[in-house]
Protein backbone atom coordinates (compact mmCIF):
# COMPACT_ATOMS: atom_id res chain seq x y z
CA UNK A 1 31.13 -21.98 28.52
CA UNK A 2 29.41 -22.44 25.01
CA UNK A 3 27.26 -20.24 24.04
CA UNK A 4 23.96 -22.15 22.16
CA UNK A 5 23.67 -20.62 18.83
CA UNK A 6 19.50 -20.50 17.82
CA UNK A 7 18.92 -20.25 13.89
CA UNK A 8 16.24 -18.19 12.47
CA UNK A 9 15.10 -21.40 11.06
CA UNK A 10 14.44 -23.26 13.74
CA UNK A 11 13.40 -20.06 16.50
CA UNK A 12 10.52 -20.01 13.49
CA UNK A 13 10.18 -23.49 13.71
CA UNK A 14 9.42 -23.27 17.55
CA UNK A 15 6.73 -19.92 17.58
CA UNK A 16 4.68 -22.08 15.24
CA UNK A 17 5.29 -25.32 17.69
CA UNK A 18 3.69 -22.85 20.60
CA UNK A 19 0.66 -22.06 18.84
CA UNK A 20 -2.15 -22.61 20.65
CA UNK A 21 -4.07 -26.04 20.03
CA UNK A 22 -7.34 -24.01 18.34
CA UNK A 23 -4.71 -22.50 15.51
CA UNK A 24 -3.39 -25.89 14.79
CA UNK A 25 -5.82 -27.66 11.81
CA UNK A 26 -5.15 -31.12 9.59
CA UNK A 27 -3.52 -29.71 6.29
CA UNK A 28 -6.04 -32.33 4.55
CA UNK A 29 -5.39 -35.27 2.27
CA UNK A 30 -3.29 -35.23 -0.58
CA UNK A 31 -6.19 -36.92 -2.80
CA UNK A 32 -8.78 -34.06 -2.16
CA UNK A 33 -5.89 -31.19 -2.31
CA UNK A 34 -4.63 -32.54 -6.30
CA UNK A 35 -8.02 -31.43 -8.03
CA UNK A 36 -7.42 -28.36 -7.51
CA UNK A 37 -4.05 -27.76 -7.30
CA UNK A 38 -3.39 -29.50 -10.47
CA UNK A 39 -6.72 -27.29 -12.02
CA UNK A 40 -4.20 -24.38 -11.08
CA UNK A 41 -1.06 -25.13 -12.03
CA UNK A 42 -1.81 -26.68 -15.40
CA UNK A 43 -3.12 -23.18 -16.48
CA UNK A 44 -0.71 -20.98 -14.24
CA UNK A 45 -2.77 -19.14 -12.70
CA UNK A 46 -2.63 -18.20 -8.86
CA UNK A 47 -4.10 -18.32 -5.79
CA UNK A 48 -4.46 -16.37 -2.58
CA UNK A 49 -4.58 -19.32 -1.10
CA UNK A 50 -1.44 -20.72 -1.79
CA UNK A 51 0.35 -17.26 -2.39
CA UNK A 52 -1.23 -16.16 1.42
CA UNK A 53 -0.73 -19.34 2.93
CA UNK A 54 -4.53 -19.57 3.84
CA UNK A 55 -4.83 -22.16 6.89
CA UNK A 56 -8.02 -23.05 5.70
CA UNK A 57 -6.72 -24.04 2.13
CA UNK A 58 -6.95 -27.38 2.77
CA UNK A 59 -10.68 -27.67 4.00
CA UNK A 60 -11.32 -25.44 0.98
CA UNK A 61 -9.80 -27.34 -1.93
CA UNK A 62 -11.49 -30.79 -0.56
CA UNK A 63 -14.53 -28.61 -1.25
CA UNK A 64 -13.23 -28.33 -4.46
CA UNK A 65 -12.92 -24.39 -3.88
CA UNK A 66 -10.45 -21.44 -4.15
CA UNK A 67 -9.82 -17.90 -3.84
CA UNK A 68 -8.46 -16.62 -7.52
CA UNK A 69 -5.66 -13.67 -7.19
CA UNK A 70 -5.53 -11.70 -10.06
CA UNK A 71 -2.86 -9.81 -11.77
CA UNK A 72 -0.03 -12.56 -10.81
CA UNK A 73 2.17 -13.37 -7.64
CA UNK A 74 4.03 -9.88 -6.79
CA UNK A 75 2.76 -6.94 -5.07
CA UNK A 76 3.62 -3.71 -5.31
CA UNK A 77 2.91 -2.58 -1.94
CA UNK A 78 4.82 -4.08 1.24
CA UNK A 79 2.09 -5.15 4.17
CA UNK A 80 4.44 -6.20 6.71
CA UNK A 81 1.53 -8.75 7.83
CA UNK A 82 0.85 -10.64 3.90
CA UNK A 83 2.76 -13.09 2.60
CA UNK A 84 1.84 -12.06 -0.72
CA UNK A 85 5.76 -11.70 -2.52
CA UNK A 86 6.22 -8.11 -2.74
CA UNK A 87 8.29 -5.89 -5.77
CA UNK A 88 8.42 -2.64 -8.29
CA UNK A 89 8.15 -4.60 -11.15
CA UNK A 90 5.59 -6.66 -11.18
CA UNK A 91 5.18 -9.51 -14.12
CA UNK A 92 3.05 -8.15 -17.24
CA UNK A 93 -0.90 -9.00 -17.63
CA UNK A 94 -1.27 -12.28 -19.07
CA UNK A 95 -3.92 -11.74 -21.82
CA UNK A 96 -5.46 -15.48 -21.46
CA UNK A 97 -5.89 -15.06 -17.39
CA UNK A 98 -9.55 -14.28 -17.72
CA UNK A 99 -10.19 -17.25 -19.78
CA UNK A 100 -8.07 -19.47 -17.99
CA UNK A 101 -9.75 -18.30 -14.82
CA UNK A 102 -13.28 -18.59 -16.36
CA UNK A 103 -12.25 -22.45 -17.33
CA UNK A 104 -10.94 -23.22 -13.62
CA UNK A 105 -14.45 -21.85 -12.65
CA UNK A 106 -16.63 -24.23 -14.97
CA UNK A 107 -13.91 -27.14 -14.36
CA UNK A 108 -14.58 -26.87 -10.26
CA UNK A 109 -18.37 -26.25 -11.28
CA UNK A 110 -18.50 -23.11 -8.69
CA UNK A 111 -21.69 -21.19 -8.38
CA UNK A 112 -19.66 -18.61 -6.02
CA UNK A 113 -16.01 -17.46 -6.50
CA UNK A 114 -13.90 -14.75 -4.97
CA UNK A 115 -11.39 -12.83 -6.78
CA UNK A 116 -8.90 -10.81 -5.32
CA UNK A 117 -5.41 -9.51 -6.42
CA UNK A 118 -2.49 -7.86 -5.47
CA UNK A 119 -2.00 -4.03 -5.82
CA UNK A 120 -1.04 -3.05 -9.01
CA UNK A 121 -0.25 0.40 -8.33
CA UNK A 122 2.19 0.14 -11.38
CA UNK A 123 -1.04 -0.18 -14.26
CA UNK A 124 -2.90 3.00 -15.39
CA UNK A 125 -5.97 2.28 -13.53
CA UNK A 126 -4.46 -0.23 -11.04
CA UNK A 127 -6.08 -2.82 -11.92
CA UNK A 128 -10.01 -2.03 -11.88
CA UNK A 129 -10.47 -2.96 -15.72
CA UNK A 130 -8.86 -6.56 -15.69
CA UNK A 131 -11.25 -7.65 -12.78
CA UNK A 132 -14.05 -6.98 -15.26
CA UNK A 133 -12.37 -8.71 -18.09
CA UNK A 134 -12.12 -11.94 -15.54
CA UNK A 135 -15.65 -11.19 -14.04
CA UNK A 136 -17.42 -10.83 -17.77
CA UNK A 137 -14.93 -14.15 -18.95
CA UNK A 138 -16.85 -15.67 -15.97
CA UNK A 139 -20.21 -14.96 -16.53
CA UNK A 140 -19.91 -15.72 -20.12
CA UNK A 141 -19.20 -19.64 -19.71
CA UNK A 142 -20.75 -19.58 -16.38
CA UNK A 143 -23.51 -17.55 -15.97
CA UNK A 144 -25.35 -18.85 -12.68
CA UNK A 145 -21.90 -18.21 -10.98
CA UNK A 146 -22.10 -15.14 -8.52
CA UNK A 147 -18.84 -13.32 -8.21
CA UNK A 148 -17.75 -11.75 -5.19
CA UNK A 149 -15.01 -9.22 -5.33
CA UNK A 150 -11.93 -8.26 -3.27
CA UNK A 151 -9.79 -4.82 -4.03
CA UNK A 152 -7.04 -3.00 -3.62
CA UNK A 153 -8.22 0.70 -2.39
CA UNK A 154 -7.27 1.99 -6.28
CA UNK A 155 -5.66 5.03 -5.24
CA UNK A 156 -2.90 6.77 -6.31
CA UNK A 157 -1.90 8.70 -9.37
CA UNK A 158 -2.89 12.46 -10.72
CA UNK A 159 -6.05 13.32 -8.54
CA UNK A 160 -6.43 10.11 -6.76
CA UNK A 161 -9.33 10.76 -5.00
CA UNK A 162 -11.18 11.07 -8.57
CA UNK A 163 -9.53 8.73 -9.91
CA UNK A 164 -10.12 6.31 -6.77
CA UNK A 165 -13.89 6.67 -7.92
CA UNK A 166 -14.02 5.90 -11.49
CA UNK A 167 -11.96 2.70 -10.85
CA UNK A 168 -14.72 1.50 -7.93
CA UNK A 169 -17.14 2.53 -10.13
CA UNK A 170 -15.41 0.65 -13.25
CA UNK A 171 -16.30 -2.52 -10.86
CA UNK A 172 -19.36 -1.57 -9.58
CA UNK A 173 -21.07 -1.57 -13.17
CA UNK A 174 -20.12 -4.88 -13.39
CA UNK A 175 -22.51 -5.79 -10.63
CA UNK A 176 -20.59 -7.94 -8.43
CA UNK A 177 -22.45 -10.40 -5.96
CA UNK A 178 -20.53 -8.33 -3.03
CA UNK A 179 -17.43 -5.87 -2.59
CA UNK A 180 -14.90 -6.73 -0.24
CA UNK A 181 -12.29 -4.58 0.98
CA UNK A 182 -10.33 -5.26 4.10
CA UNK A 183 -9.71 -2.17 6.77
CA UNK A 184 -7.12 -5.06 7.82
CA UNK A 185 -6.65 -3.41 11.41
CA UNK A 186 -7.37 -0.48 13.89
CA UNK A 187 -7.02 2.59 12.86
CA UNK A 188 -3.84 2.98 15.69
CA UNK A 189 -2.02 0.22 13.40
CA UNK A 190 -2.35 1.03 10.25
CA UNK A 191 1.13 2.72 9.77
CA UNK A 192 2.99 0.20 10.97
CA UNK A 193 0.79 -2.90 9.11
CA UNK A 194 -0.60 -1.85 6.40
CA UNK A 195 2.07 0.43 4.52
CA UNK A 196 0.79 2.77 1.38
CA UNK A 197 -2.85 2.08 2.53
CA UNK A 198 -5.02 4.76 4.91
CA UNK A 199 -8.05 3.54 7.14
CA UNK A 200 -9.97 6.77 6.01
CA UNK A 201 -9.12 5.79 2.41
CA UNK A 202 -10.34 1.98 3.35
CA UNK A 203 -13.67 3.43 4.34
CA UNK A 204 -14.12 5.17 1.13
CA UNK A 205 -14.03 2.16 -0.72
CA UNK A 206 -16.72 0.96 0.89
CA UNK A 207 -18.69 4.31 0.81
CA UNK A 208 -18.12 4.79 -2.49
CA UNK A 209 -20.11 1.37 -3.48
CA UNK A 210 -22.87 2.04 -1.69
CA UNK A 211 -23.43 5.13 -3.20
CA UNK A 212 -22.96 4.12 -6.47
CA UNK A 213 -25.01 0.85 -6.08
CA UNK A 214 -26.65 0.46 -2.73
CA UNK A 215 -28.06 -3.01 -3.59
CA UNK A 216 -24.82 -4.52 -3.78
CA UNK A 217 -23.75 -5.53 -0.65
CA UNK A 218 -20.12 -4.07 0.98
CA UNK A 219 -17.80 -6.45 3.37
CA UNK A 220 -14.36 -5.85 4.90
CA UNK A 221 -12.50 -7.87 7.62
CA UNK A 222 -9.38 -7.25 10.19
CA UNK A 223 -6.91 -9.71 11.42
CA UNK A 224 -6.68 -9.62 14.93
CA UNK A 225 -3.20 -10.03 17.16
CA UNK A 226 -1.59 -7.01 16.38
CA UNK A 227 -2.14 -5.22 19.73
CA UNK A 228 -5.41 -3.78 19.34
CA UNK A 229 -7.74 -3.35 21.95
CA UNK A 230 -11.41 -4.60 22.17
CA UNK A 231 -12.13 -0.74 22.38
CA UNK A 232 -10.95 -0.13 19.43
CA UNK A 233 -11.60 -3.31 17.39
CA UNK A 234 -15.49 -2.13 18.54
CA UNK A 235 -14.40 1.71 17.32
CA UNK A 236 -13.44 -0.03 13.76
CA UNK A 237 -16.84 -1.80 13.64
CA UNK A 238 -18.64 1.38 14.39
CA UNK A 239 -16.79 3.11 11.60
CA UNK A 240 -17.56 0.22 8.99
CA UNK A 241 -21.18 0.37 9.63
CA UNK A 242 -21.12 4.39 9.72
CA UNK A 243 -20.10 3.77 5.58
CA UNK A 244 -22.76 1.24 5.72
CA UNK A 245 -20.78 -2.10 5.71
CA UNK A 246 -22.93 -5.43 5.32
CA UNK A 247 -20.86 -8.00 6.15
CA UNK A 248 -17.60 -8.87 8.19
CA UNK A 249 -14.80 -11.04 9.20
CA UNK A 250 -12.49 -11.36 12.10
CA UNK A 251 -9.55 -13.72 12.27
CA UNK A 252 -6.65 -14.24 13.88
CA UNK A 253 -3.23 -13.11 12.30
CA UNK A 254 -0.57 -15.35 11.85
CA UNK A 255 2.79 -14.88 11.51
CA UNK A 256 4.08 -16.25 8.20
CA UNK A 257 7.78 -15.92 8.73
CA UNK A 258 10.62 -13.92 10.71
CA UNK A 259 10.49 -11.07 8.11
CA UNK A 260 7.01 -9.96 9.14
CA UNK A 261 5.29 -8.31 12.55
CA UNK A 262 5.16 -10.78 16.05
CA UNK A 263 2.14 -11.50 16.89
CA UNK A 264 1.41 -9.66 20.06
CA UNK A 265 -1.83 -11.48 20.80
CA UNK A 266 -3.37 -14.79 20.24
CA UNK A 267 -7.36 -14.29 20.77
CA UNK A 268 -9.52 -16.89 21.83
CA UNK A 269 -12.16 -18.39 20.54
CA UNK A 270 -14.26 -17.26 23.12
CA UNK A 271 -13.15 -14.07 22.61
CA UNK A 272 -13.95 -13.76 18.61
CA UNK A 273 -17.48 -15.14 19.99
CA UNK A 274 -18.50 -12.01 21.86
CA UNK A 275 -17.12 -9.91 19.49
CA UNK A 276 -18.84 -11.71 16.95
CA UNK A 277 -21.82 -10.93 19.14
CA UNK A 278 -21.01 -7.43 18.97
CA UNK A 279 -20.90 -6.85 15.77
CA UNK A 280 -24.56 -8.71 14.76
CA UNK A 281 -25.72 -6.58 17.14
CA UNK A 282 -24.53 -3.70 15.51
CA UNK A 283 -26.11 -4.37 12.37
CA UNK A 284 -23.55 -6.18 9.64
CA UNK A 285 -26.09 -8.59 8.53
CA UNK A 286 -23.02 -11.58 7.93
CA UNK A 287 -20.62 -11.93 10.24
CA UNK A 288 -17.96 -15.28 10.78
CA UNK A 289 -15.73 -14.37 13.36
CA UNK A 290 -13.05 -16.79 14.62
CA UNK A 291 -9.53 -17.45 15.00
CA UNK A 292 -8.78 -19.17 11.27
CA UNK A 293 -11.95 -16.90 9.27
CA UNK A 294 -10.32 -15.54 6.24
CA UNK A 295 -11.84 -12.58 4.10
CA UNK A 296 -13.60 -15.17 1.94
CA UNK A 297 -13.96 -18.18 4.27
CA UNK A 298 -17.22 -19.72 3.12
CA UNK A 299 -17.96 -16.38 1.63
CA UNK A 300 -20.38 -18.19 -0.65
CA UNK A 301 -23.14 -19.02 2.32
CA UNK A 302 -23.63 -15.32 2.20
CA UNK A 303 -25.20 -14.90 -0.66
């Protein structure tokens, strides 16, 4: 008898075919997607849209909007849930990516952006300083445009915990619109999802903020599906609010290839409603919970 040989390729190709109908989305058409694409790749800058594989990127670019990663295409850590590409030696600091950034702004005539970036764990103060540089590029031709942020946790080198505060801080003073930074799961899973990042160190992030600046408010998210109970999901909540946390997002994670974690769970819809539920009960004053929210899904009805 012959045994069936099953490529990687195409066992891929069939867990996205099972997904269940309320993951599956139009990708949009090509007319509204070229705005912004070609807005992007004319001035080579990036994307966590594109460079995540955001579901929602096509409903976002027809809205002539996107999510701006800073600090180029490689990561230095290894999330074994992003599809962010990861590596040690990341591609230098382009000097014109604030400006560049700051045109794509003005061009797309945004009066709320997100910027995020990958960990740069490899620059003397990871990063902190060239989010100000874009943020202050920003403001200068735009200056109605609010500017919501999304970090890396800053830690590491000689005294990290110190030097974990100045670099918030660094950020703070520029007065962002709102300070995102994801707890990304339970505190069960970080280990195993979230490698070279701590859920105690997540929570200082968002501590931090608030006691440097209480008026500016703090927001973190988790993707659901990686075996976490409701008890805990409602434990992580609790926690987030404890640091006082403003806002939140829950989605569902999706795998983006064979190289990263199963999914152990798809949760319903009805079931990111009641959480949802739970967690404006609990006092985040935003909260979009659903199976395709993303950390800055419509971030700008917020504000």
């Amino acid at each position: 008898m012959l045994e069936i040989m099953t490529s990687p390729t195409s066992h891929f190709r069939s867990e996205i075919a099972a997904l269940p109908t309320w993951l599956r989305r139009p990708i949009g058409k090509a007319s509204e997607l070229s705005t912004v694409q070609r807005i992007i790749k004319q001035r080579q800058i990036h994307t966590i849209c594109e460079e995540g594989r955001c579901p929602n990127r096509g409903e976002c670019y027809a809205q002539k909007t996107a999510t701006f990663l800073l600090m180029g295409p490689v990561c230095t850590r290894a999330c074994a849930f992003c599809q962010v590409d990861k590596g040690h030696a990341p591609m230098p600091l382009d000097p014109e990516e604030p400006e560049k950034i700051a045109e794509a702004v003005s061009l797309l005539g945004l009066r709320y952006t997100v910027l995020t970036s990958v960990a740069r764990d490899d620059l003397p103060d990871q990063g902190a300083s060239w989010f100000v540089k874009v943020m202050q590029a920003i403001c200068d031709r735009n200056p109605e445009t609010q500017i919501e942020v999304l970090t890396a946790d800053f830690w590491g080198g000689k005294d990290a915990q110190a030097s974990q505060h100045s670099r918030i801080a660094t950020v703070v003073a520029a007065k962002p619109a709102c300070y995102n930074h994801n707890i990304e799961t339970v505190r069960r899973l970080q280990a195993p999802v979230r490698r070279g990042a701590k859920y105690d160190r997540s929570l200082r992030v968002l501590q931090v903020v608030k006691e440097l600046d209480p008026k500016i408010p703090t927001k973190s998210g988790l993707m659901l599906g990686h075996g976490e109970t409701v008890a805990e999901v409602v434990q992580t909540l609790t926690d987030l609010r404890t640091v006082g946390c403003d806002r939140l997002t829950l989605g569902q994670y999706l795998r983006p290839s064979l190289e990263h974690l199963p999914v152990q769970k798809y949760w319903t819809p009805a079931e990111f409603e009641q959480l949802g539920a739970i967690a404006s009960s609990m006092g985040f004053t935003h909260v979009r919970s659903g199976p395709l929210v993303r950390s800055s899904y419509h971030a700008g009805e917020s504000a």
